[in-house]
N, C-alpha and C. Protein backbone atom coordinates (compact mmCIF):
# COMPACT_ATOMS: atom_id res chain seq x y z
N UNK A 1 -21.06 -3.61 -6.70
CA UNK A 1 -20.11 -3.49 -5.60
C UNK A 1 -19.56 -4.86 -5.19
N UNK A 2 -20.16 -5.93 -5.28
CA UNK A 2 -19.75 -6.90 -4.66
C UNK A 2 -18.84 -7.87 -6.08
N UNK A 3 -19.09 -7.23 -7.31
CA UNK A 3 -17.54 -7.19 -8.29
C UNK A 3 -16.40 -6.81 -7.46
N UNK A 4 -16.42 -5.59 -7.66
CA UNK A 4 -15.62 -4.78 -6.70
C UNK A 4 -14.72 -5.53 -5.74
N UNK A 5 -15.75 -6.04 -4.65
CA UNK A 5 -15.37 -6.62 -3.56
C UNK A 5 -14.69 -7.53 -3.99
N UNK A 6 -15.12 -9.00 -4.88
CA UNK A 6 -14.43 -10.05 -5.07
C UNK A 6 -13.17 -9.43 -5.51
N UNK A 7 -12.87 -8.38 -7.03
CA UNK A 7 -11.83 -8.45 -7.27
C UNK A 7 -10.60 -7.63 -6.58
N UNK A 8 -11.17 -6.96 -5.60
CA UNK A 8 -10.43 -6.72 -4.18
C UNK A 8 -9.96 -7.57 -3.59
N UNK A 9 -10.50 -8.82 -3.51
CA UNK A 9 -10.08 -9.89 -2.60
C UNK A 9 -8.74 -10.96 -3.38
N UNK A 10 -9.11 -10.75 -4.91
CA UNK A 10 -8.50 -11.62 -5.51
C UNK A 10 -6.67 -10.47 -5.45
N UNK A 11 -6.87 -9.61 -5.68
CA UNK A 11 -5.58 -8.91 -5.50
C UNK A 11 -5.06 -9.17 -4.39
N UNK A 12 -5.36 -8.48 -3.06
CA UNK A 12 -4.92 -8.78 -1.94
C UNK A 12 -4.48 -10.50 -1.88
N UNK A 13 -5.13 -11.02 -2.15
CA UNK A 13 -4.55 -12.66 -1.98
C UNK A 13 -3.17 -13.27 -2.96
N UNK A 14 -3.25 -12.33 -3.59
CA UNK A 14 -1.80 -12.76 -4.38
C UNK A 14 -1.04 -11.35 -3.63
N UNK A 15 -0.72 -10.49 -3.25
CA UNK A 15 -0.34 -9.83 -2.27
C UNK A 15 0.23 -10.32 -0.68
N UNK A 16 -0.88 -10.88 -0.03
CA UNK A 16 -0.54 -11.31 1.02
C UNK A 16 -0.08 -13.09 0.73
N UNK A 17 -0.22 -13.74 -0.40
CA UNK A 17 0.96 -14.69 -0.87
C UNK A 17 2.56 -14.22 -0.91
N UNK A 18 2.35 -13.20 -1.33
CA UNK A 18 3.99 -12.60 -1.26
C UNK A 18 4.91 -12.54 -0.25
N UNK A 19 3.40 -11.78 0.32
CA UNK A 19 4.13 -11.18 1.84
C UNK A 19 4.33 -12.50 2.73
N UNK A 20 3.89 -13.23 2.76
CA UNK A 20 4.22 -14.53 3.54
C UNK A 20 5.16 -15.25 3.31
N UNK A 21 5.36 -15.58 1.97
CA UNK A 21 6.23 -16.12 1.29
C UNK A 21 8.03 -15.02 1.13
N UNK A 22 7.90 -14.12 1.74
CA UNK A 22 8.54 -13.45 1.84
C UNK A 22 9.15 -13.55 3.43
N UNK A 23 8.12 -13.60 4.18
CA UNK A 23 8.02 -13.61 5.90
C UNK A 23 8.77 -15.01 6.26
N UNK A 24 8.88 -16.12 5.19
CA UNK A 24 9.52 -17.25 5.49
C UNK A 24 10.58 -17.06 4.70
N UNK A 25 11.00 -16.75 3.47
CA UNK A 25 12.59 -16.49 3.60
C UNK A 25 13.46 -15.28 4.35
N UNK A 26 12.64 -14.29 4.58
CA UNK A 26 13.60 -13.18 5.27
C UNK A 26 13.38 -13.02 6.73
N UNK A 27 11.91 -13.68 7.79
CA UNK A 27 11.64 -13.11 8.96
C UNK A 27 11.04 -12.05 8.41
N UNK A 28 11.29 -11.61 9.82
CA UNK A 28 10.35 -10.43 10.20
C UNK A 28 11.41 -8.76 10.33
N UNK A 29 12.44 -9.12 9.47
CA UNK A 29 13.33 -8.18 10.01
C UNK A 29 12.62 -6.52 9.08
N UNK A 30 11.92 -6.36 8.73
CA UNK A 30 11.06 -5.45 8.28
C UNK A 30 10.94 -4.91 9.39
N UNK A 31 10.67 -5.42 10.77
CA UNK A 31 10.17 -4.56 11.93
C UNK A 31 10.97 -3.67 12.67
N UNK A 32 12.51 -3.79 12.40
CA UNK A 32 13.44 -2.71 12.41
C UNK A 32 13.28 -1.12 12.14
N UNK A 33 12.25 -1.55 10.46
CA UNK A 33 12.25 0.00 9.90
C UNK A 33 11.65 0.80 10.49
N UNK A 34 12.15 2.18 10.60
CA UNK A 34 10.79 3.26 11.14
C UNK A 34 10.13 3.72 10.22
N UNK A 35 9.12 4.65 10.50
CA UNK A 35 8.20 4.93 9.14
C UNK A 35 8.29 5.90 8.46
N UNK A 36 9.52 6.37 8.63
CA UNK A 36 10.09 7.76 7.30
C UNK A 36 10.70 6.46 6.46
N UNK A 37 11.66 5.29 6.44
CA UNK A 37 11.76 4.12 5.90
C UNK A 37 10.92 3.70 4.91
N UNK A 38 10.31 3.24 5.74
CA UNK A 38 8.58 2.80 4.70
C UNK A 38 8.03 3.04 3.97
N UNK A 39 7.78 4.93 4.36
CA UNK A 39 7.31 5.65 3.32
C UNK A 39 8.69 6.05 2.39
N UNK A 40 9.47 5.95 2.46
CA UNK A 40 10.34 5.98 1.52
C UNK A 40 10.62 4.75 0.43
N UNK A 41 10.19 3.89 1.40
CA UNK A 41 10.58 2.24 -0.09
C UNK A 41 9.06 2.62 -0.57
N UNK A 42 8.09 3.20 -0.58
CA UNK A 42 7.20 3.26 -0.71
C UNK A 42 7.02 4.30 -1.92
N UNK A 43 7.45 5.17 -1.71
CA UNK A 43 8.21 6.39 -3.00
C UNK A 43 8.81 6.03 -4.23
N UNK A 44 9.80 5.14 -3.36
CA UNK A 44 10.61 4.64 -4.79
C UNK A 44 10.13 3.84 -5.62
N UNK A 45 8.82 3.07 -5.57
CA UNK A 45 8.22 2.17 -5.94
C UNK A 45 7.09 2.93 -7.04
N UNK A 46 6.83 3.84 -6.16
CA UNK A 46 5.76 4.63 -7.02
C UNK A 46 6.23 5.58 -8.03
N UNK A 47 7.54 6.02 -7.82
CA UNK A 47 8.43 6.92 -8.70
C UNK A 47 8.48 5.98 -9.57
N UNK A 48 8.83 4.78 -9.79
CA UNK A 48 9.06 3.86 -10.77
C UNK A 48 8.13 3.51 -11.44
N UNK A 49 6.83 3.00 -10.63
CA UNK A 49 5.92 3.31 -11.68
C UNK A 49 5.46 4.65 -12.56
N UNK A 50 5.69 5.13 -12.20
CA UNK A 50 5.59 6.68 -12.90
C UNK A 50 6.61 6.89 -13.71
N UNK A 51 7.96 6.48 -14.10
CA UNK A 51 8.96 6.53 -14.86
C UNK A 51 8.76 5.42 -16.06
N UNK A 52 7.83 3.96 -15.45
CA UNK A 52 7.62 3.37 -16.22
C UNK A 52 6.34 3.98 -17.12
N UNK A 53 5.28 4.39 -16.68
CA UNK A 53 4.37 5.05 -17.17
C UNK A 53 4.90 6.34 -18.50
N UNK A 54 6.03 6.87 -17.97
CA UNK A 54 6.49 7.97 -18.86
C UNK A 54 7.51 7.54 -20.05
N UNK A 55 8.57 6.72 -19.63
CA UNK A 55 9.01 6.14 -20.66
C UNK A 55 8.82 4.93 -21.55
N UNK A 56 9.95 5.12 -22.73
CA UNK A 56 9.22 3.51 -23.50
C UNK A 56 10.43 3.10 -23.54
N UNK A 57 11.23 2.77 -23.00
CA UNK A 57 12.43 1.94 -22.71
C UNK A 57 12.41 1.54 -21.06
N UNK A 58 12.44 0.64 -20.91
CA UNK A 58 12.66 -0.35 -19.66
C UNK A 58 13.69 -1.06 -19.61
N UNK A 59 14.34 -0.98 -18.39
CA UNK A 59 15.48 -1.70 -18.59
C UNK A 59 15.99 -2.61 -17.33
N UNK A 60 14.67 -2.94 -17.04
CA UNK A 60 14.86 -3.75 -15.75
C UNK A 60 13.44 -4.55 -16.31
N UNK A 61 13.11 -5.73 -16.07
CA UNK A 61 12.16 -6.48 -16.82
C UNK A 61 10.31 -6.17 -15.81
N UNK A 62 10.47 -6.30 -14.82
CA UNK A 62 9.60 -6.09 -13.76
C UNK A 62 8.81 -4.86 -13.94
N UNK A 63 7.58 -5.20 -14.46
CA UNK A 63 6.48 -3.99 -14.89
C UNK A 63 5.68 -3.57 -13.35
N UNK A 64 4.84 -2.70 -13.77
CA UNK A 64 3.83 -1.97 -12.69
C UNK A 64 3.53 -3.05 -11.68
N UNK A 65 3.23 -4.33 -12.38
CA UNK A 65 2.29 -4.98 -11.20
C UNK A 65 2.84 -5.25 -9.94
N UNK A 66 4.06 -5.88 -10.16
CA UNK A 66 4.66 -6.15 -9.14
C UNK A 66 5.50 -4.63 -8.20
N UNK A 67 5.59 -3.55 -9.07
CA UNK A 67 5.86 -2.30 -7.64
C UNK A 67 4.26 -1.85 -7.18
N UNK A 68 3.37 -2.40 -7.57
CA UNK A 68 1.82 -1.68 -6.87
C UNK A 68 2.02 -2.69 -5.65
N UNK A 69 2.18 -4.30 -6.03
CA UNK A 69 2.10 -5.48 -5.13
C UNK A 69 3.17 -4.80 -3.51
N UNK A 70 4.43 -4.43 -4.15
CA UNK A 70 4.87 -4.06 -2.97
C UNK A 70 4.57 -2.55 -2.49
N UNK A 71 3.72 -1.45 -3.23
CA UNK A 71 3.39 -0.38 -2.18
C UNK A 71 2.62 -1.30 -1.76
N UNK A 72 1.06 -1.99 -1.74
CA UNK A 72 0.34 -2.24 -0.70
C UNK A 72 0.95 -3.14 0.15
N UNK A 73 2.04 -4.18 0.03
CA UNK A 73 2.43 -4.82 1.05
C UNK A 73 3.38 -3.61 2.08
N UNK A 74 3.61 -2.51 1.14
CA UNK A 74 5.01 -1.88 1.88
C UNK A 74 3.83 -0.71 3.57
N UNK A 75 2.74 -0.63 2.87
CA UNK A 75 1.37 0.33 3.52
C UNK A 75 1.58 -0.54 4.56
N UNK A 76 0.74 -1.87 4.34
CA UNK A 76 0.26 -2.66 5.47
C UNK A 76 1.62 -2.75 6.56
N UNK A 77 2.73 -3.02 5.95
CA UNK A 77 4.04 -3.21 7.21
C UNK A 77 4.03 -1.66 7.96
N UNK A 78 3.85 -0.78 7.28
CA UNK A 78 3.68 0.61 7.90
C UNK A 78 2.41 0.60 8.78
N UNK A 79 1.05 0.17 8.09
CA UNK A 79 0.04 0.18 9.19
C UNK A 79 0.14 -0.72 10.58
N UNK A 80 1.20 -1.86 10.50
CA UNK A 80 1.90 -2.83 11.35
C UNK A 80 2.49 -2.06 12.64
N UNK A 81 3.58 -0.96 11.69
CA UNK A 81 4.50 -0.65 12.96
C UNK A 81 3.70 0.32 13.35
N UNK A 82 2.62 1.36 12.63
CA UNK A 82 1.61 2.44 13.18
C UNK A 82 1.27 1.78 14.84
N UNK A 83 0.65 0.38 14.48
CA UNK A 83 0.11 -0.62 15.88
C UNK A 83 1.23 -0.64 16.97
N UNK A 84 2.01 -1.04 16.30
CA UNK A 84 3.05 -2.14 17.47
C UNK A 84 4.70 -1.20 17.58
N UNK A 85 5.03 -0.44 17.15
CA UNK A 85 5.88 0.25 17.24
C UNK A 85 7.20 -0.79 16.93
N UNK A 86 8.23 0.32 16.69
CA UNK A 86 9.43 0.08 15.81
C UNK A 86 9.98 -0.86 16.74
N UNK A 87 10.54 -2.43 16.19
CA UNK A 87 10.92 -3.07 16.75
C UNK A 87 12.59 -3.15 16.91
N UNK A 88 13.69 -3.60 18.15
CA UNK A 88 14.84 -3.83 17.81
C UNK A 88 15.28 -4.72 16.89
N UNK A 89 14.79 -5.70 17.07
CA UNK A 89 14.97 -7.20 16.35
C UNK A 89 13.65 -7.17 15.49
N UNK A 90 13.88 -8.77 14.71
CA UNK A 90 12.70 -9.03 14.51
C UNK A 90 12.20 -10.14 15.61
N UNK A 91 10.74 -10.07 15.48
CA UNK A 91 9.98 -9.94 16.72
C UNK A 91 8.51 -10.94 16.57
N UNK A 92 8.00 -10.92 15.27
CA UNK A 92 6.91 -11.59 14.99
C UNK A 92 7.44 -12.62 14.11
N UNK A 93 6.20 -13.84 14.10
CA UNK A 93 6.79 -15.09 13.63
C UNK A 93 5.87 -15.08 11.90
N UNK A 94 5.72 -15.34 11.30
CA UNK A 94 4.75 -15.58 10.34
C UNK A 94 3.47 -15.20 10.34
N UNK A 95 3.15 -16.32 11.29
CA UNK A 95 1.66 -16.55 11.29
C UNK A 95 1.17 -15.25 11.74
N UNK A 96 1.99 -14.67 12.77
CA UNK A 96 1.06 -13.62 13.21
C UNK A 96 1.62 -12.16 12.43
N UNK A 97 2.13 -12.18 12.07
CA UNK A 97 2.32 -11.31 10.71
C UNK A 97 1.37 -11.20 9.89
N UNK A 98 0.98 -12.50 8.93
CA UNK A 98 0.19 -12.89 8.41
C UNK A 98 -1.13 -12.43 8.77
N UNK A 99 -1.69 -12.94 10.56
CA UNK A 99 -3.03 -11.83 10.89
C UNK A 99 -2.98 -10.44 10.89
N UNK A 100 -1.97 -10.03 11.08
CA UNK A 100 -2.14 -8.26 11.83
C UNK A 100 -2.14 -7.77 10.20
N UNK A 101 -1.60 -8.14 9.18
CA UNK A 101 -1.54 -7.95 7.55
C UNK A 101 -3.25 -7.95 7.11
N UNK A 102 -4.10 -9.70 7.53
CA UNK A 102 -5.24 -9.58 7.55
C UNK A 102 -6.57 -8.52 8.30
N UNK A 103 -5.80 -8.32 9.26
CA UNK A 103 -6.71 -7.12 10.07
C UNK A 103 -6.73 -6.09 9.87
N UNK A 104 -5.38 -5.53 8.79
CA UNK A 104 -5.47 -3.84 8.49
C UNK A 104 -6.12 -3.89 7.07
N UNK A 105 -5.61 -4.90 6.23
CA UNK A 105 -6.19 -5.68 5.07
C UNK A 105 -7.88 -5.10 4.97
N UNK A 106 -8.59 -5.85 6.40
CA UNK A 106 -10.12 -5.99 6.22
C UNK A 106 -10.51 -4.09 6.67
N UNK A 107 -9.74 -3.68 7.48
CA UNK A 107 -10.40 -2.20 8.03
C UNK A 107 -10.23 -1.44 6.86
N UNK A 108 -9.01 -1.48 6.28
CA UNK A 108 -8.89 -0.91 5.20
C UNK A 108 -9.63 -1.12 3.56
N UNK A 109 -9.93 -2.56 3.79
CA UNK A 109 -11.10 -2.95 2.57
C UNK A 109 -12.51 -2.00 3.05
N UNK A 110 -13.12 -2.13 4.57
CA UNK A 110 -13.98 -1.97 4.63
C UNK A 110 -14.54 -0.16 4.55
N UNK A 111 -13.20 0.70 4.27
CA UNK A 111 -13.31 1.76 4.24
C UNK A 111 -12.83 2.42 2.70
N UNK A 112 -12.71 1.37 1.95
CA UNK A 112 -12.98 1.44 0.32
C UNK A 112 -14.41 1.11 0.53
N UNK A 113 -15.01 -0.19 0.83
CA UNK A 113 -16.76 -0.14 0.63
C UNK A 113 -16.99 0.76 0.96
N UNK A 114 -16.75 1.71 1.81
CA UNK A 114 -17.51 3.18 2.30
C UNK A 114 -17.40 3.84 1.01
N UNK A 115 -16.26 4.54 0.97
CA UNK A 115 -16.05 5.01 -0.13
C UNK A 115 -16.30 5.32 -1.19
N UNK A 116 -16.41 3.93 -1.80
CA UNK A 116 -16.99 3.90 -2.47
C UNK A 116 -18.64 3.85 -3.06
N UNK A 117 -19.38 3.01 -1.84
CA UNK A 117 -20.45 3.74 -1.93
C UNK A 117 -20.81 5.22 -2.12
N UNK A 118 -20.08 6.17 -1.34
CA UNK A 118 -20.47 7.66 -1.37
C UNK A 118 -19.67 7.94 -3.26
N UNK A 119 -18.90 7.87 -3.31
CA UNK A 119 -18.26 8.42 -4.63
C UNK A 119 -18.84 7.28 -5.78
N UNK A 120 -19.61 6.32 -5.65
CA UNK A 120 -19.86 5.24 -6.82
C UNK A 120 -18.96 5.10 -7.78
N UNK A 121 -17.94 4.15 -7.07
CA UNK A 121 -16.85 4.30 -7.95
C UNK A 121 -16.46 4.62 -9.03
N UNK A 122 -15.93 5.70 -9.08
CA UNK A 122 -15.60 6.82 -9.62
C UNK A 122 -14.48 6.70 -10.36
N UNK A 123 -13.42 5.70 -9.34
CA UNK A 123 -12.34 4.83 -9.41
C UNK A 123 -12.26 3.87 -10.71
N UNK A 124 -13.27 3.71 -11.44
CA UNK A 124 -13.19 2.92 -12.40
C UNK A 124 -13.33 3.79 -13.69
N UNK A 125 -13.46 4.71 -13.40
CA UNK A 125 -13.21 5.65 -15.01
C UNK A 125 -11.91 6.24 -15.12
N UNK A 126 -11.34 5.93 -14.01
CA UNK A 126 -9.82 6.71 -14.00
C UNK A 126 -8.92 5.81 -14.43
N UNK A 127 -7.64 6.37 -15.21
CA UNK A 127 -6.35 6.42 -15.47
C UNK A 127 -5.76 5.53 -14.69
N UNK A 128 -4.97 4.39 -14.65
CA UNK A 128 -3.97 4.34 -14.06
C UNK A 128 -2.52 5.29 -13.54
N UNK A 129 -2.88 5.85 -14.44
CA UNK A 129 -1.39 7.08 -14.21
C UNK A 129 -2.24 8.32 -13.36
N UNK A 130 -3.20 8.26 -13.41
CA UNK A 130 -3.96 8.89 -12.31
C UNK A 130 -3.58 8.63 -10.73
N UNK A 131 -4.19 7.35 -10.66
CA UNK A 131 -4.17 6.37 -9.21
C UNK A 131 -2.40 6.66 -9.23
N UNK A 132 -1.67 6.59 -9.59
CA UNK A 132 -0.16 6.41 -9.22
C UNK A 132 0.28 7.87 -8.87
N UNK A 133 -0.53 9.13 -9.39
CA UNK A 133 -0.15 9.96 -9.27
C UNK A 133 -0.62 10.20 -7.30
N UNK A 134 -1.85 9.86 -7.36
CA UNK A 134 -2.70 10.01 -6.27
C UNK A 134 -1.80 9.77 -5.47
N UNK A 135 -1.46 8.48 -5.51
CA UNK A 135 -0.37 7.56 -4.55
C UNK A 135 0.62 8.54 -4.44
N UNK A 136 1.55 9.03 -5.08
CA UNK A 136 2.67 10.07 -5.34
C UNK A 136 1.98 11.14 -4.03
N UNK A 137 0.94 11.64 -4.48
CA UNK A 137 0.50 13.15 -3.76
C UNK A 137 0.44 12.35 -2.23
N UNK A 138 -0.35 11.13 -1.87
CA UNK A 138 -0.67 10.68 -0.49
C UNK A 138 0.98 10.53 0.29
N UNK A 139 2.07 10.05 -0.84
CA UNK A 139 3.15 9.85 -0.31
C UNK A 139 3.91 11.88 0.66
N UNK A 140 3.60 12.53 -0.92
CA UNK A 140 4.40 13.79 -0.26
C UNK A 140 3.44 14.05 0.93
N UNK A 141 2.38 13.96 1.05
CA UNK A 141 1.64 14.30 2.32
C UNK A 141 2.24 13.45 3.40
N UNK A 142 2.54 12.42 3.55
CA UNK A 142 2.74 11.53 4.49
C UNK A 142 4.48 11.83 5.22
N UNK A 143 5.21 12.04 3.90
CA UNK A 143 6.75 12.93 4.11
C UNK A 143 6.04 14.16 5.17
N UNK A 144 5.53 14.88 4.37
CA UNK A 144 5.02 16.41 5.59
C UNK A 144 4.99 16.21 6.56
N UNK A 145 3.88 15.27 6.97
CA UNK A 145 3.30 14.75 8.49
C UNK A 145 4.48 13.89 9.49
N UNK A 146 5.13 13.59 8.59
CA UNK A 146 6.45 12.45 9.38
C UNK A 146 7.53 13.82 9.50
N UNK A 147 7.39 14.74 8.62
CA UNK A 147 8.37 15.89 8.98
C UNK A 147 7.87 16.49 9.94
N UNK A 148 6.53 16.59 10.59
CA UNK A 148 6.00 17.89 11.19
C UNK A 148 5.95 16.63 12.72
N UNK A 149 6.46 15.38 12.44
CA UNK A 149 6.28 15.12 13.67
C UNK A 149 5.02 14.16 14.53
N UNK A 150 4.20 14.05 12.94
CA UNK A 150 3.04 13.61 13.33
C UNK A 150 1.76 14.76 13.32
N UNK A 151 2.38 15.45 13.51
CA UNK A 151 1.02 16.80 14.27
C UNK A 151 0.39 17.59 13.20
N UNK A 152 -0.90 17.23 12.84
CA UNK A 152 -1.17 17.97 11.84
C UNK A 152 -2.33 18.93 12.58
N UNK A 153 -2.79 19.98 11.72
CA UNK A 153 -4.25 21.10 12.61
C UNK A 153 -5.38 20.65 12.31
N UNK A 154 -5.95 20.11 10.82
CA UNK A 154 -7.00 19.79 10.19
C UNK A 154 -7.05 18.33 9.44
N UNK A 155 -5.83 18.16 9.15
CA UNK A 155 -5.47 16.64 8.00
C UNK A 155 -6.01 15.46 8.80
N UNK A 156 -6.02 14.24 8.38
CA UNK A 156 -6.12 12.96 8.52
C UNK A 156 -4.87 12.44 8.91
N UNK A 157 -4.95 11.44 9.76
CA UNK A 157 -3.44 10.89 9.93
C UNK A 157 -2.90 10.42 8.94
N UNK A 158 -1.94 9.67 9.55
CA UNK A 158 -1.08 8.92 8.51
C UNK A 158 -1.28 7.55 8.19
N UNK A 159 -2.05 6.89 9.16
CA UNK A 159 -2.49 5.64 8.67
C UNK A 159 -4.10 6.11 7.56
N UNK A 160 -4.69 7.09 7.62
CA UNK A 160 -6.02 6.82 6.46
C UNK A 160 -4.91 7.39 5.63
N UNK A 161 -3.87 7.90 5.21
CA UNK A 161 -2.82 7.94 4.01
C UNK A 161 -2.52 6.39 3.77
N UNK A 162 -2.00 5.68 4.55
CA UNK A 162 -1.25 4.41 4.13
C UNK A 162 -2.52 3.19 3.05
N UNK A 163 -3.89 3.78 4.10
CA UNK A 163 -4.82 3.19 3.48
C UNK A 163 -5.14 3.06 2.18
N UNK A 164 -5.36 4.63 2.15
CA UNK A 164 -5.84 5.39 0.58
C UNK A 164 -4.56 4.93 -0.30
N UNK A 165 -3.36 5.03 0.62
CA UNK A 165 -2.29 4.38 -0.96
C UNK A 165 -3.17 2.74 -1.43
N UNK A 166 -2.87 2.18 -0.16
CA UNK A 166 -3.30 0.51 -0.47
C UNK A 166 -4.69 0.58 -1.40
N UNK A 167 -5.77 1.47 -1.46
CA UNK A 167 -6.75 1.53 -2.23
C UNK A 167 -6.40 1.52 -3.24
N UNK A 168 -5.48 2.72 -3.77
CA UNK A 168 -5.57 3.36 -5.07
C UNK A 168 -4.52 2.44 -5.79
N UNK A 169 -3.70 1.50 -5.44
CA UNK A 169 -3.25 0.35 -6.00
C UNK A 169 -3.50 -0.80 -6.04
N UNK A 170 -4.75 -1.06 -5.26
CA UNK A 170 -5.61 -2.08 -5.50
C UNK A 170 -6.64 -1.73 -6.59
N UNK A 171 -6.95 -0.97 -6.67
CA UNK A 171 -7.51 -0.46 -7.87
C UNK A 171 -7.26 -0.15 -9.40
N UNK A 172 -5.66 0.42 -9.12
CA UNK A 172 -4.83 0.26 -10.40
C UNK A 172 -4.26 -1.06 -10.84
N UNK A 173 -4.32 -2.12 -10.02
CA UNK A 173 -3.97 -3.83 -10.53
C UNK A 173 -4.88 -4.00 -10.88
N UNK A 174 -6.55 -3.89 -10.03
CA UNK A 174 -7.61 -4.26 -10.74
C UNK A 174 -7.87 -3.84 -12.35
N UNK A 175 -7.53 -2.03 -12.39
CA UNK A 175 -7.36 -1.60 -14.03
C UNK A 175 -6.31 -2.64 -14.97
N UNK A 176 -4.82 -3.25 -14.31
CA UNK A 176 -4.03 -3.70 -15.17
C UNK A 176 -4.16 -5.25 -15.66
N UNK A 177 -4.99 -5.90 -14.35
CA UNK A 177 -4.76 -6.85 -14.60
C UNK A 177 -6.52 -8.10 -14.81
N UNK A 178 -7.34 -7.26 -14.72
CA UNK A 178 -8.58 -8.05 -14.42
C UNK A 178 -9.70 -7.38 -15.73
């Protein structure tokens, strides 16, 4: 597990390099979006990996790694506005971008260690085109719940969805790239 852990950590850190490095050329104007938005750049990302997965012609150079890099950065800005609600402007400066990224980052790491303890990762005999599919199914669930308003009878919210995406593509970089 504490494999696991490190190479959890090593993903996320070239992840939240992005996202920072991103946070200084564009701001914070991300905080505009609402979260039918989100989960939508979030779709398209995963549809693509899944188109890349299915076909053998590419025609844009940019493989899997970098659309997994932006669902989990695209989760965490969603677990952001879940907190702090849809902003007019942008509103946060870097740095503190940068923490509230680290704080959903660690709740959400620390509920893969759960996880995975109970299922003993299980996660490592699977498919990548598995995990993307997963991601796919957490997305149409998350469309439902943003259609219904939020209100579900029995389900999980929508942030342990945003989570479980950020898992299951931290897990599929770990399959692609480690």
């Amino acid at each position: 597990m504490s494999h696991t852990s490190a190479q959890y950590d090593k993903i996320i850190a070239e992840c939240l390099g992005l996202f920072s490095k991103k946070m200084t050329d564009y701001g914070s104007a991300w905080r505009i979006l609402r979260l039918p938005s989100l989960t939508d750049q979030i779709f398209i990302k995963a549809q693509r990996i899944r188109q890349l997965q299915e076909n053998e012609v590419q025609k844009i150079e940019e493989g899997e790694i970098s659309e997994f890099i932006g669902i989990i950065n695209y989760c965490v800005m969603a677990l952001i506005q879940l907190e702090k609600g849809v902003a007019d402007q942008p509103d946060i400066e870097t740095g503190e971008a940068v923490e509230l990224y680290k704080k959903h980052i660690g709740i959400t790491k620390e509920l893969m260690i759960n996880k995975n303890h109970d299922y003993g990762e299980a996660w490592r005999d699977m498919r990548v085109s598995s995990l993307t599919d997963l991601i796919l199914q957490k997305l149409l669930r998350v469309k439902q719940i943003e259609n219904n308003k939020g209100k579900t009878l029995v389900s999980e919210g929508i942030d342990a969805n945003y989570q479980d995406m950020i898992n299951y593509a931290v897990f599929a970089m770990i399959h692609l790239t480690l």
